[in-house]
PDB file of N, CA and C in Angstrom:
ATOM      1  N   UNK A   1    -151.260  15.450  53.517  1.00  0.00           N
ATOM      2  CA  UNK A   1    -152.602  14.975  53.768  1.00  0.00           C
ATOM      3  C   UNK A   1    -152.813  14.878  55.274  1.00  0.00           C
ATOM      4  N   UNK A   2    -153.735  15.605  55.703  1.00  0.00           N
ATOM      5  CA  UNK A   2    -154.211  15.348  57.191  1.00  0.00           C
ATOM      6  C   UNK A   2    -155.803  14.321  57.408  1.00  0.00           C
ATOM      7  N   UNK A   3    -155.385  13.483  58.484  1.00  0.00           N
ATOM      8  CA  UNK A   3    -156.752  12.540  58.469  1.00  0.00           C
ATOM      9  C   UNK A   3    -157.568  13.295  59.952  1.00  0.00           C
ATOM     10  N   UNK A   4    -158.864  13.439  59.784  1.00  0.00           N
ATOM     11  CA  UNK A   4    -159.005  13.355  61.344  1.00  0.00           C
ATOM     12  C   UNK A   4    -160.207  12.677  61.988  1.00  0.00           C
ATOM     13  N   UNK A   5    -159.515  11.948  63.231  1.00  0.00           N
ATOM     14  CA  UNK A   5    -159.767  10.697  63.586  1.00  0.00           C
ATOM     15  C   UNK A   5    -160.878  10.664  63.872  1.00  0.00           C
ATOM     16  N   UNK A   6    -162.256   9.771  63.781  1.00  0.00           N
ATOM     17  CA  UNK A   6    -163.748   9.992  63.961  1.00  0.00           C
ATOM     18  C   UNK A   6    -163.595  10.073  65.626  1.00  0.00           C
ATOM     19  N   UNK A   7    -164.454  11.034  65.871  1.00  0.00           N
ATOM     20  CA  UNK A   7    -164.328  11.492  67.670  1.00  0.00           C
ATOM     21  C   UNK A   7    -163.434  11.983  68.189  1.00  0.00           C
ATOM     22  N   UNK A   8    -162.898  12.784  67.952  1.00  0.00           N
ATOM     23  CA  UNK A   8    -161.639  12.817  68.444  1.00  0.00           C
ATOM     24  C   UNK A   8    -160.764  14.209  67.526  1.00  0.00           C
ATOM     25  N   UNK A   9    -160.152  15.218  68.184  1.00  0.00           N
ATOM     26  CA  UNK A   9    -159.605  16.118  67.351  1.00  0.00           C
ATOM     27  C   UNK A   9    -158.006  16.093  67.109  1.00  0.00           C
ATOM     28  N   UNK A  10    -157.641  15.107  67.376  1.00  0.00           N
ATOM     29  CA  UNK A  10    -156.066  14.418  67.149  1.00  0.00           C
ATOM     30  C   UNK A  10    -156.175  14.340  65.356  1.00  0.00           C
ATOM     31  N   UNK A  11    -155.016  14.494  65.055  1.00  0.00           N
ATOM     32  CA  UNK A  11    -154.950  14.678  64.164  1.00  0.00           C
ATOM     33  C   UNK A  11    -153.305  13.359  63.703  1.00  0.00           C
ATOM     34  N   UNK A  12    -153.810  13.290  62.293  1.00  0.00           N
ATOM     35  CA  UNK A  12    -152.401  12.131  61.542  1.00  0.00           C
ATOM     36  C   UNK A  12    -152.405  12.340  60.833  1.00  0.00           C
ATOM     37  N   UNK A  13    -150.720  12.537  60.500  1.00  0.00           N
ATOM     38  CA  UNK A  13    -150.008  13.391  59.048  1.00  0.00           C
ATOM     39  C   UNK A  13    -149.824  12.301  58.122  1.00  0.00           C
ATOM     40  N   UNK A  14    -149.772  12.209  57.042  1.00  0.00           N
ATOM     41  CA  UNK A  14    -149.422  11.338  56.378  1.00  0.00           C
ATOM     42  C   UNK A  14    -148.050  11.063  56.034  1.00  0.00           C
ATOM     43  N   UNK A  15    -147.312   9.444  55.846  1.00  0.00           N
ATOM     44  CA  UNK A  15    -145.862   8.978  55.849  1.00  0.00           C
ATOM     45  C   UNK A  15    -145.523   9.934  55.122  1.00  0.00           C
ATOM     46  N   UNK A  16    -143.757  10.522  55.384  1.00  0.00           N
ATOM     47  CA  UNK A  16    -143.105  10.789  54.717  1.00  0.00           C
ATOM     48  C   UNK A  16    -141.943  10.101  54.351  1.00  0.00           C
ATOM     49  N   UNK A  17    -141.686   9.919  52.788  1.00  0.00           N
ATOM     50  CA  UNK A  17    -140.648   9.407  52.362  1.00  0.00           C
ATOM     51  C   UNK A  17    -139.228   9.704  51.905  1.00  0.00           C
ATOM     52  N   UNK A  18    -138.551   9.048  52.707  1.00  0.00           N
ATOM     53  CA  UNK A  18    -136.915   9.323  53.380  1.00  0.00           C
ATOM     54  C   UNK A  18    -135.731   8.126  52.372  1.00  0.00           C
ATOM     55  N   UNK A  19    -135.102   8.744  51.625  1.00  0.00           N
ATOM     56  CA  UNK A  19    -134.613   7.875  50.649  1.00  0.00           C
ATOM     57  C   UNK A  19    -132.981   7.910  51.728  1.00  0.00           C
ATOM     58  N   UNK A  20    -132.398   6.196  51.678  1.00  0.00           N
ATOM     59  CA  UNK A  20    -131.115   6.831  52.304  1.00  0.00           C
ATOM     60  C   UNK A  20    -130.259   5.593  51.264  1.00  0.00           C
ATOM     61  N   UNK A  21    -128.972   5.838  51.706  1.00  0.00           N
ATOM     62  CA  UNK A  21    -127.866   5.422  51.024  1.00  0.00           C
ATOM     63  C   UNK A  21    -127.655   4.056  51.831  1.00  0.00           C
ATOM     64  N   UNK A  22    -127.676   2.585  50.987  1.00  0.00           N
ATOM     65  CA  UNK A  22    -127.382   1.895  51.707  1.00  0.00           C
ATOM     66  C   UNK A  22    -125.700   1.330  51.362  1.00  0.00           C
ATOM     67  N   UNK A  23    -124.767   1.423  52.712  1.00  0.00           N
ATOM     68  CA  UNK A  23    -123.969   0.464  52.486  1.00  0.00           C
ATOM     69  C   UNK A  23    -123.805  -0.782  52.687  1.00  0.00           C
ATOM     70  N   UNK A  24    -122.942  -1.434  51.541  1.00  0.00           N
ATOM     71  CA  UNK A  24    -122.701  -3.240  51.776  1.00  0.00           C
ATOM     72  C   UNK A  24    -123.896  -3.793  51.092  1.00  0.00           C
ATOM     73  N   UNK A  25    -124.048  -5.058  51.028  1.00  0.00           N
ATOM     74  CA  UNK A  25    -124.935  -5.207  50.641  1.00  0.00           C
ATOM     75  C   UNK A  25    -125.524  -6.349  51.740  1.00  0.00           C
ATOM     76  N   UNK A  26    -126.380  -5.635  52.072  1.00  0.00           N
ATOM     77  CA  UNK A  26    -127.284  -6.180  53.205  1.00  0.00           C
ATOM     78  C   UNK A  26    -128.274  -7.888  52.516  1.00  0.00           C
ATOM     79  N   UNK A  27    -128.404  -8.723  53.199  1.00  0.00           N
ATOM     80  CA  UNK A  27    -129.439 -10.042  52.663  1.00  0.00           C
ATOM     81  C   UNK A  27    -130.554  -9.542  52.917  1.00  0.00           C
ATOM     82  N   UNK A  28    -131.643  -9.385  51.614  1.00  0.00           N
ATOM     83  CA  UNK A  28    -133.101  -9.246  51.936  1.00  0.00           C
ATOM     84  C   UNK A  28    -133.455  -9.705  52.347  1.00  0.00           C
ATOM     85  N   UNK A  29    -132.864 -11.146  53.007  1.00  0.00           N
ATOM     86  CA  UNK A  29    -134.507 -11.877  53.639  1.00  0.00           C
ATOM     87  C   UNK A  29    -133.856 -12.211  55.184  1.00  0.00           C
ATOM     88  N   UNK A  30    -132.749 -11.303  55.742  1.00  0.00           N
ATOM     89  CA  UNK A  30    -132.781 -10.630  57.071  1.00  0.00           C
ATOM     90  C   UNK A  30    -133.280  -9.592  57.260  1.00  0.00           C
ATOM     91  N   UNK A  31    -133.801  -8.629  56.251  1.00  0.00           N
ATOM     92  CA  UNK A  31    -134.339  -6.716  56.902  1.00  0.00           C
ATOM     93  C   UNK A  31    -135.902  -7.476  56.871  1.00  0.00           C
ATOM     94  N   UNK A  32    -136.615  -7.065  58.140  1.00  0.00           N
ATOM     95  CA  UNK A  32    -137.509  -7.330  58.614  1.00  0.00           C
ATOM     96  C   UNK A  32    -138.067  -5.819  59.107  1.00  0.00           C
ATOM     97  N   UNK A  33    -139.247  -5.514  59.668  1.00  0.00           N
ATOM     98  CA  UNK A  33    -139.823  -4.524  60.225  1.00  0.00           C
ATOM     99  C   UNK A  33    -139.436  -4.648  61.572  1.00  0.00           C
ATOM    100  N   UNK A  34    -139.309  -5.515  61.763  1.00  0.00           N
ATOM    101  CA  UNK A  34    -139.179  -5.987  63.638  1.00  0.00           C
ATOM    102  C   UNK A  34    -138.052  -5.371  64.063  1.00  0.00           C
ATOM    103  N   UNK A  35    -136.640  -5.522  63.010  1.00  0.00           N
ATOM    104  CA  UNK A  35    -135.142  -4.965  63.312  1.00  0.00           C
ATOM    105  C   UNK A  35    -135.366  -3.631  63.331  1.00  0.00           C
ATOM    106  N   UNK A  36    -135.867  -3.216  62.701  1.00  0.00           N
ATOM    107  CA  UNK A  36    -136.575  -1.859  62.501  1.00  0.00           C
ATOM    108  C   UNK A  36    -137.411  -0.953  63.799  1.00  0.00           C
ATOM    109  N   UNK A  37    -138.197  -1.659  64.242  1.00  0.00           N
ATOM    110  CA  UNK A  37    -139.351  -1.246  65.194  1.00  0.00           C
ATOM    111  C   UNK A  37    -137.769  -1.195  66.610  1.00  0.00           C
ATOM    112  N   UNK A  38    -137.070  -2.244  66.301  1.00  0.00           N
ATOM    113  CA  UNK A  38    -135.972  -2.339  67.838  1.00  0.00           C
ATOM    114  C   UNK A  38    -135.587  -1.191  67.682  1.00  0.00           C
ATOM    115  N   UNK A  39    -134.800  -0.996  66.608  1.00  0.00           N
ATOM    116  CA  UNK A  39    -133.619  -0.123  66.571  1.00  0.00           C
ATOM    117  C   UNK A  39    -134.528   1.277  66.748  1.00  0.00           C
ATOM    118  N   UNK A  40    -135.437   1.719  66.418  1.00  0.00           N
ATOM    119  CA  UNK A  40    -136.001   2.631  66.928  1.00  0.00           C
ATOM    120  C   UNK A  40    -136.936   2.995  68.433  1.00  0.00           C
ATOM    121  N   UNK A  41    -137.002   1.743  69.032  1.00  0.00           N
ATOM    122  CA  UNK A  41    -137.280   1.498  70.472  1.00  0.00           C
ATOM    123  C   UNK A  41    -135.744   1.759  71.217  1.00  0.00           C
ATOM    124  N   UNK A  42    -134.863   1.206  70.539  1.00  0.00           N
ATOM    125  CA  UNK A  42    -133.061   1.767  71.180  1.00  0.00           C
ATOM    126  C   UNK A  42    -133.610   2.854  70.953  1.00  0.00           C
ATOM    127  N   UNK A  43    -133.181   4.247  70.055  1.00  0.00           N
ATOM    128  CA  UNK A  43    -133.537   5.294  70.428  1.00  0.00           C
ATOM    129  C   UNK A  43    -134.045   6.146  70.990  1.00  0.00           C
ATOM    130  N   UNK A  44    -135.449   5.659  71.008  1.00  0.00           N
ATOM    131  CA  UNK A  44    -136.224   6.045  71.864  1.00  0.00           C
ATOM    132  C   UNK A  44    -135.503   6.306  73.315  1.00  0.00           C
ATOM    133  N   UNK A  45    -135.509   4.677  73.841  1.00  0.00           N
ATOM    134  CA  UNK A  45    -134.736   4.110  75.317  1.00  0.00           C
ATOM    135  C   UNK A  45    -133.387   5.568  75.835  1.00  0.00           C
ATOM    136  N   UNK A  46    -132.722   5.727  74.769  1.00  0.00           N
ATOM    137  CA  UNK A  46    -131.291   6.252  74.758  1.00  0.00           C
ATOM    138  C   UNK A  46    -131.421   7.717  74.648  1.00  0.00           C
ATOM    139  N   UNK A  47    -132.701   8.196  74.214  1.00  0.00           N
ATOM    140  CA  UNK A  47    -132.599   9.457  74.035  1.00  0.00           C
ATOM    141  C   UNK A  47    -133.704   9.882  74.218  1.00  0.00           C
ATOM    142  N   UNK A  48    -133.650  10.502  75.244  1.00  0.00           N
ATOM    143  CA  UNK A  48    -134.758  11.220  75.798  1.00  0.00           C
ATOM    144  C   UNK A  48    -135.648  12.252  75.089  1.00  0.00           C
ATOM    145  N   UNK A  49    -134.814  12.970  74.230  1.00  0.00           N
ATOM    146  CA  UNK A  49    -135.327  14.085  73.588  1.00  0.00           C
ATOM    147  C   UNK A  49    -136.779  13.762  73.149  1.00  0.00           C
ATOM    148  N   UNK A  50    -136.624  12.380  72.813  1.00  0.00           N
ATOM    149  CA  UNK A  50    -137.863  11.901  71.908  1.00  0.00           C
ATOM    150  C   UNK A  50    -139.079  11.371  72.650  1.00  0.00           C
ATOM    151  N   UNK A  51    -139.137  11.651  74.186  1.00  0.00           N
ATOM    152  CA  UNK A  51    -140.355  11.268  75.114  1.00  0.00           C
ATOM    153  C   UNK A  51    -140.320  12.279  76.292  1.00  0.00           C
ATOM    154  N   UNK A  52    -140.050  13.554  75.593  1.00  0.00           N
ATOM    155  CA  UNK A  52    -139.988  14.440  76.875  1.00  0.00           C
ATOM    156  C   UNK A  52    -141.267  15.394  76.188  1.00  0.00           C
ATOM    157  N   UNK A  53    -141.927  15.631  77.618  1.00  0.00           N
ATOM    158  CA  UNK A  53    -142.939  16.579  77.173  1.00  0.00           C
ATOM    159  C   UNK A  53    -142.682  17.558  77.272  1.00  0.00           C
ATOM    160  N   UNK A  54    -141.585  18.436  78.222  1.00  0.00           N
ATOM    161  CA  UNK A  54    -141.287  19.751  78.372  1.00  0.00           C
ATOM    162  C   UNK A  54    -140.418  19.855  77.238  1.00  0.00           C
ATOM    163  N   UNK A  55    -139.691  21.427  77.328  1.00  0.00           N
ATOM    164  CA  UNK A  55    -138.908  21.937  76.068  1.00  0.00           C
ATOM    165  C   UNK A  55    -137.815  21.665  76.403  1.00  0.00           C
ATOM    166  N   UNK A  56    -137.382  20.518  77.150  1.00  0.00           N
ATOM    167  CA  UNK A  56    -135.731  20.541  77.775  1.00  0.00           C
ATOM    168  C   UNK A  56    -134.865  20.532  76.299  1.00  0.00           C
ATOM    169  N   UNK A  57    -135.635  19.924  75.419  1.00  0.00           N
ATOM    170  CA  UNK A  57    -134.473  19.834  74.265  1.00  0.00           C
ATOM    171  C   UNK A  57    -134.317  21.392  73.279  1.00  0.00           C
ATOM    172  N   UNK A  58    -133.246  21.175  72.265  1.00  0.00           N
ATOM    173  CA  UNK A  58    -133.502  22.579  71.280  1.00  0.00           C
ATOM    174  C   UNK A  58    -134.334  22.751  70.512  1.00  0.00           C
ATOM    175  N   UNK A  59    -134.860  23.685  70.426  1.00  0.00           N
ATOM    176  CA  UNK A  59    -135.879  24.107  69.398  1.00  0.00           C
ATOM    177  C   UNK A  59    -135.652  23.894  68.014  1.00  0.00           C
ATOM    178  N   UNK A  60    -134.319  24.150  67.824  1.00  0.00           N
ATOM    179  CA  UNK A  60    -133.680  24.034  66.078  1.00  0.00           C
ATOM    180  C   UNK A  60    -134.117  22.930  65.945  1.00  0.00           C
ATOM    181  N   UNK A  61    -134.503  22.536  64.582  1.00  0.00           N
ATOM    182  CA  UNK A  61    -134.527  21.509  63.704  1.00  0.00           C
ATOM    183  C   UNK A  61    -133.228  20.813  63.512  1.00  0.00           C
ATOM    184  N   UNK A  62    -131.869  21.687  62.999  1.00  0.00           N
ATOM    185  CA  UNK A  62    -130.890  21.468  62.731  1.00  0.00           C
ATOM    186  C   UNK A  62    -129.684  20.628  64.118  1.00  0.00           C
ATOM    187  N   UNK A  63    -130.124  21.068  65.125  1.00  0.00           N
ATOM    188  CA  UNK A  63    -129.563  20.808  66.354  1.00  0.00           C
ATOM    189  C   UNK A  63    -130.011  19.332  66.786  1.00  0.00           C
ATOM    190  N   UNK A  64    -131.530  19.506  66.189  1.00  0.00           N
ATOM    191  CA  UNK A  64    -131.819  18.216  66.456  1.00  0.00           C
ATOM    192  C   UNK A  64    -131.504  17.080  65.462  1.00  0.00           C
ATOM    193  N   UNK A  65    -131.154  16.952  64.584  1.00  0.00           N
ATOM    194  CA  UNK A  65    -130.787  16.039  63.014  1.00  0.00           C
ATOM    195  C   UNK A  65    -129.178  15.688  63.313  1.00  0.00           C
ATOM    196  N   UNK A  66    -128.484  17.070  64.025  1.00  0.00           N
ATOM    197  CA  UNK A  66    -126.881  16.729  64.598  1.00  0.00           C
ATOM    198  C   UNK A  66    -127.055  15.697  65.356  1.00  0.00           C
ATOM    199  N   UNK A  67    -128.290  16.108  66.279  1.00  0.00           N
ATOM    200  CA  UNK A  67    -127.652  14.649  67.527  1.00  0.00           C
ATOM    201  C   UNK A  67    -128.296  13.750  67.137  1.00  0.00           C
ATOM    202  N   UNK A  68    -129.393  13.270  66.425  1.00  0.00           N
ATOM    203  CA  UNK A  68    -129.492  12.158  65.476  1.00  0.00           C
ATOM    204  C   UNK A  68    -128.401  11.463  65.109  1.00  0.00           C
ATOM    205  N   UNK A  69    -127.717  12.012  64.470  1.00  0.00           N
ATOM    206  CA  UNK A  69    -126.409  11.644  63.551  1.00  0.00           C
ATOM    207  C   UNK A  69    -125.375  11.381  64.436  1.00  0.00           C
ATOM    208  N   UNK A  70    -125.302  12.331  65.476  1.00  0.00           N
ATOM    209  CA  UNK A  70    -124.285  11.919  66.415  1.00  0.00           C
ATOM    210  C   UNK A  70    -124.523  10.716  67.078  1.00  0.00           C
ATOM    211  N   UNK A  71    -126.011  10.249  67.572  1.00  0.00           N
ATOM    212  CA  UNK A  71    -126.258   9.317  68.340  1.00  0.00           C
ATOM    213  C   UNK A  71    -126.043   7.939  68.071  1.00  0.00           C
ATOM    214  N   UNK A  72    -126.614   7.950  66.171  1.00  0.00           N
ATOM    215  CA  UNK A  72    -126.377   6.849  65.198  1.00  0.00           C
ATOM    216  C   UNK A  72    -124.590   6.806  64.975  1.00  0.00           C
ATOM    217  N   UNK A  73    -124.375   7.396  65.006  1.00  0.00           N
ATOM    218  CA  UNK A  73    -122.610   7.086  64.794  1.00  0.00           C
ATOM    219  C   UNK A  73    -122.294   6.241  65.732  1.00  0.00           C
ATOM    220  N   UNK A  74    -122.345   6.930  67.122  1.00  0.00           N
ATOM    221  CA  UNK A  74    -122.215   6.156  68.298  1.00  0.00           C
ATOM    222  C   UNK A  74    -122.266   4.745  68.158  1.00  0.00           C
ATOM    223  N   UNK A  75    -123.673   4.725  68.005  1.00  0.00           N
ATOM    224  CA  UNK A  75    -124.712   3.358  68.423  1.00  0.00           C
ATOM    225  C   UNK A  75    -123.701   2.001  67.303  1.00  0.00           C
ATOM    226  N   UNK A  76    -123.798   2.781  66.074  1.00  0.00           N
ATOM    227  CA  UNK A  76    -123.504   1.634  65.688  1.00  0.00           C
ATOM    228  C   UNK A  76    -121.816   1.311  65.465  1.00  0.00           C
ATOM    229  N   UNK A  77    -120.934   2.338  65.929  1.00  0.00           N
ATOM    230  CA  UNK A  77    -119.582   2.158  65.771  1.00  0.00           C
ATOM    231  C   UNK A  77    -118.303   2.197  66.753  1.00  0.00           C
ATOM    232  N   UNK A  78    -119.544   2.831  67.874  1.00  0.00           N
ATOM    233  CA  UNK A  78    -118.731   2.991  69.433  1.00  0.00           C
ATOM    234  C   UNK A  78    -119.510   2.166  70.576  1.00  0.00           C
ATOM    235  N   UNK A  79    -120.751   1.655  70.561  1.00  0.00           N
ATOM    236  CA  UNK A  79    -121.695   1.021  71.196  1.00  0.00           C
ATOM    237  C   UNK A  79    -121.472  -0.217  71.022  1.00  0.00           C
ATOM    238  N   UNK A  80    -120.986  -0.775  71.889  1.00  0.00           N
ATOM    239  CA  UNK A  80    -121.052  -2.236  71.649  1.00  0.00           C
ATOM    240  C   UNK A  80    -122.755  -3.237  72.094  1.00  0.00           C
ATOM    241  N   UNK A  81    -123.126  -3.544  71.087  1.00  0.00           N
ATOM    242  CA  UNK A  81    -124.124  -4.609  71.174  1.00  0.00           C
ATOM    243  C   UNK A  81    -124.109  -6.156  72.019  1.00  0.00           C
ATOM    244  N   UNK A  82    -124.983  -6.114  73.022  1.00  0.00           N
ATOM    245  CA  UNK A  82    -124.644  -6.707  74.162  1.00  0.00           C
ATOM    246  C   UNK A  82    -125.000  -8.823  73.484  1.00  0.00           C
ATOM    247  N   UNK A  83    -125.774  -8.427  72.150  1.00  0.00           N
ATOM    248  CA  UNK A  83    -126.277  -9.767  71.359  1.00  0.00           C
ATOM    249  C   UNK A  83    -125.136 -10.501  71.143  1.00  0.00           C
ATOM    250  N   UNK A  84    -124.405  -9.521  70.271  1.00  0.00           N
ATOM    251  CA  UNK A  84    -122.821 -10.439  69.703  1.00  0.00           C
ATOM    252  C   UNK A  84    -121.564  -9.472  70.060  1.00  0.00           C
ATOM    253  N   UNK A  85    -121.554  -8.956  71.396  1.00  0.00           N
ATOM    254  CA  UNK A  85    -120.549  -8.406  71.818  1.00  0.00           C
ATOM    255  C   UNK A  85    -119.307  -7.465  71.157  1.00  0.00           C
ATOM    256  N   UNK A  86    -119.891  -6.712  70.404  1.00  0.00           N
ATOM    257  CA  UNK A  86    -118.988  -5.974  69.323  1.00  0.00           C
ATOM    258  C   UNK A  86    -119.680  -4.914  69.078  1.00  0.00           C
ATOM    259  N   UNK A  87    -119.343  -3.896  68.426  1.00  0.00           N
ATOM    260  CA  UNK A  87    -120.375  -3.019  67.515  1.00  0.00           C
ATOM    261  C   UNK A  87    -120.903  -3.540  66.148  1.00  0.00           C
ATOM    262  N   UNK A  88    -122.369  -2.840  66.093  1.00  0.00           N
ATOM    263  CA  UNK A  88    -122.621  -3.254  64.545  1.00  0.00           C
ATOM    264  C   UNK A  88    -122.229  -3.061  63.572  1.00  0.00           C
ATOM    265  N   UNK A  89    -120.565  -2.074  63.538  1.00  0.00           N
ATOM    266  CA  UNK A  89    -120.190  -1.578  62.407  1.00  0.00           C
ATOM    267  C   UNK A  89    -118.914  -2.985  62.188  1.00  0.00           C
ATOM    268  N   UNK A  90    -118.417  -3.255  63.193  1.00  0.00           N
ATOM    269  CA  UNK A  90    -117.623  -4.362  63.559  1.00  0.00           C
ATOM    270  C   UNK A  90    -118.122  -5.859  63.210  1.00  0.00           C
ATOM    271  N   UNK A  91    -119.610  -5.980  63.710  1.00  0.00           N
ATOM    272  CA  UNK A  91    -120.275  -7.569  63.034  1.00  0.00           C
ATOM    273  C   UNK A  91    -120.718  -7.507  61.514  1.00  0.00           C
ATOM    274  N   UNK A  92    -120.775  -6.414  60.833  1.00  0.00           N
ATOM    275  CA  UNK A  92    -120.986  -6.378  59.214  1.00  0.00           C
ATOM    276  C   UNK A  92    -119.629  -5.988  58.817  1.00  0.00           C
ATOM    277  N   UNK A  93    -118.771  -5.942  59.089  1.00  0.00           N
ATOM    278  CA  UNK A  93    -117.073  -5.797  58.452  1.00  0.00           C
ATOM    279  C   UNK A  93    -117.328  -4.439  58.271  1.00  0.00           C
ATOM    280  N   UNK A  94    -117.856  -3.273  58.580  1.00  0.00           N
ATOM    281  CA  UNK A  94    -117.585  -2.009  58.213  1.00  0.00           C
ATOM    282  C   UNK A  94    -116.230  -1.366  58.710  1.00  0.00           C
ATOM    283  N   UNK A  95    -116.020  -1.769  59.837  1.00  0.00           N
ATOM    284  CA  UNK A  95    -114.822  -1.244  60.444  1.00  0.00           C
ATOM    285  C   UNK A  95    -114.172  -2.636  61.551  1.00  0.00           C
ATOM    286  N   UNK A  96    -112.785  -2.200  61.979  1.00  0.00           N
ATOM    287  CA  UNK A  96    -111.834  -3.103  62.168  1.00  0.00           C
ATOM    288  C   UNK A  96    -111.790  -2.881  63.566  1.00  0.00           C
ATOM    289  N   UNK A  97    -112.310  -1.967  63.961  1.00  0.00           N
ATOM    290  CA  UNK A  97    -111.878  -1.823  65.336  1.00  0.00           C
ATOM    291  C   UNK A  97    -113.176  -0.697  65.836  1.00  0.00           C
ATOM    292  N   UNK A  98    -113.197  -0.715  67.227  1.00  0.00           N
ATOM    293  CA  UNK A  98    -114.110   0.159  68.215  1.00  0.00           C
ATOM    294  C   UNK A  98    -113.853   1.647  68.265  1.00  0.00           C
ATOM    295  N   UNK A  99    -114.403   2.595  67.587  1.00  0.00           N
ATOM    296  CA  UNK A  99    -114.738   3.887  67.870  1.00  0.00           C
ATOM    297  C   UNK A  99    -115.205   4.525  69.306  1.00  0.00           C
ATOM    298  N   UNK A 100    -114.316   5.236  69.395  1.00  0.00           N
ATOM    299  CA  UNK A 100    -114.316   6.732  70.570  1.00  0.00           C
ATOM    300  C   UNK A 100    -114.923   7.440  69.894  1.00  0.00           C
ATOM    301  N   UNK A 101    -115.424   8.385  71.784  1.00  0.00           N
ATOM    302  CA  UNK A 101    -115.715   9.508  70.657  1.00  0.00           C
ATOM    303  C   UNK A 101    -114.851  10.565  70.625  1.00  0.00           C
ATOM    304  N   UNK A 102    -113.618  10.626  70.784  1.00  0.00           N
ATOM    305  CA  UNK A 102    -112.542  11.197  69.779  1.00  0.00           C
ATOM    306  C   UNK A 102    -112.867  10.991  68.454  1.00  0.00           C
ATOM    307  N   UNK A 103    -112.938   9.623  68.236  1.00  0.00           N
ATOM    308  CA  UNK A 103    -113.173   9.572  66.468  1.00  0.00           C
ATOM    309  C   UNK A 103    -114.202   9.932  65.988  1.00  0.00           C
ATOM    310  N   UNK A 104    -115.280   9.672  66.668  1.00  0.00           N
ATOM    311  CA  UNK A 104    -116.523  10.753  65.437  1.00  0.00           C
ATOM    312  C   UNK A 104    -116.484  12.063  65.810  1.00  0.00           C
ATOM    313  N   UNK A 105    -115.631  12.734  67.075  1.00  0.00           N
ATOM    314  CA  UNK A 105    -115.701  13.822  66.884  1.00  0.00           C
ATOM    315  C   UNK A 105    -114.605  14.571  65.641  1.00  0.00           C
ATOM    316  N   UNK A 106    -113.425  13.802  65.189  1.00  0.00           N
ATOM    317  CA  UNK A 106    -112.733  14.013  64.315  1.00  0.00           C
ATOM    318  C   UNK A 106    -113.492  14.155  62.948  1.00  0.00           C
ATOM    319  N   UNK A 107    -114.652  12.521  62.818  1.00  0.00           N
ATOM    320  CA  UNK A 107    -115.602  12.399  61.652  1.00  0.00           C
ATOM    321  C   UNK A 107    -116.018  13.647  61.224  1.00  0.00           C
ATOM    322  N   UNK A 108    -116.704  14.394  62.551  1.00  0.00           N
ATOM    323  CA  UNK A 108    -117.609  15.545  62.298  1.00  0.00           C
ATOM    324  C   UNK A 108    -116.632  16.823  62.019  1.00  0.00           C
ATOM    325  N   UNK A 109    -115.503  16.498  62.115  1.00  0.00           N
ATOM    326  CA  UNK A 109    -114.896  17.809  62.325  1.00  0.00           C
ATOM    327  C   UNK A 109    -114.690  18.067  60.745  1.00  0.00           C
ATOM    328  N   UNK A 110    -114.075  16.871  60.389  1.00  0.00           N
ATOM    329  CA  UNK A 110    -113.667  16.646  58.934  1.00  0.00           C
ATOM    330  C   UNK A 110    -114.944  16.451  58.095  1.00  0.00           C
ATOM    331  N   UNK A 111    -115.879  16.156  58.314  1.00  0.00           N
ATOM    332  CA  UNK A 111    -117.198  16.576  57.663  1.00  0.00           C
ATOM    333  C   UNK A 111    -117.775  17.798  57.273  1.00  0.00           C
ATOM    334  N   UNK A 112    -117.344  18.227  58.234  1.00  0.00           N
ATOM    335  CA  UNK A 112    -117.890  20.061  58.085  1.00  0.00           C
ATOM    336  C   UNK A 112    -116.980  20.834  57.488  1.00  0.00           C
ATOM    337  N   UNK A 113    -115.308  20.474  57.526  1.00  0.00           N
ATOM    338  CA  UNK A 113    -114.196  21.073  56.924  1.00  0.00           C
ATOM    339  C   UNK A 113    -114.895  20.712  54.861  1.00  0.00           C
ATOM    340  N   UNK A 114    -115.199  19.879  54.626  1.00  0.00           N
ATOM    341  CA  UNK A 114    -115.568  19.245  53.397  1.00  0.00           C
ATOM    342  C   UNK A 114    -116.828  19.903  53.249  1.00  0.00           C
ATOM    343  N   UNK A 115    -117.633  20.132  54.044  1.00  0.00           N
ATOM    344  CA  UNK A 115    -118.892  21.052  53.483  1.00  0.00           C
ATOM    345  C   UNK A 115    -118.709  22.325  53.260  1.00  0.00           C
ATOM    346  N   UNK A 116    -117.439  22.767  54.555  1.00  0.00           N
ATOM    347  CA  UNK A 116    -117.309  24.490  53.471  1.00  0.00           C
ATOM    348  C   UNK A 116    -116.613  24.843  52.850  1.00  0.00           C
ATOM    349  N   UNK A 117    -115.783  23.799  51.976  1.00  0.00           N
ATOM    350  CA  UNK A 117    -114.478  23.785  51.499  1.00  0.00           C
ATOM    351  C   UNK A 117    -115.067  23.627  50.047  1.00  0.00           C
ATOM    352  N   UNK A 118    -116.569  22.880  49.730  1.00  0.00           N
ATOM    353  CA  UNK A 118    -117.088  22.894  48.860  1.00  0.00           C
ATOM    354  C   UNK A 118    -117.884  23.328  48.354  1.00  0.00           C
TER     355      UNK A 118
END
């Protein structure tokens, strides 16, 4: 669905819906929109790709969804959070210790060994 805006030839796509896998079990009445709106203002902040007007970044779709994934690995398992001094994979018990990126580059390596192996 396309809307277009009275005066104006800008144009707005309508939401698309993104189903994801949650782990742990998170308390509903901490997920807020606000944690939400941050963690995507971090991104923003951290990655340029997403406020550049020239073509500095790749054109692929696919290139771009990698460093998504790469960035989110980071953020929440090698990034330490300056709130409660740890990573966020570390303050929800996901993991025991601080990630390099040796280790998600291992993640990814062994990720992709499992995608063409299957």
């Amino acid at each position: 669905m396309r809307l277009a805006l009275k005066g104006s030839t800008a144009r707005a796509s309508a939401a698309v819906s993104v189903s994801i896998r949650v782990m742990g079990t998170p308390l509903k009445a901490l997920i807020s929109t606000s944690s939400v709106g941050k963690y995507k203002q971090t991104i923003r902040q951290h990655m340029q790709r997403f406020a550049r007007v020239t073509n500095g970044h790749s054109k692929k779709i696919d290139n771009h969804v990698h460093m998504v994934a790469h960035y989110t690995t980071w953020y929440k398992f090698a990034g330490i959070n300056s709130a409660v001094r740890m990573s966020p994979a570390i303050a929800c018990g996901l993991e025991q210790r601080l990630l390099d990126v040796g280790d998600i580059v291992k993640l990814t390596e062994q990720y992709e060994e499992g995608v063409r192996s299957a």
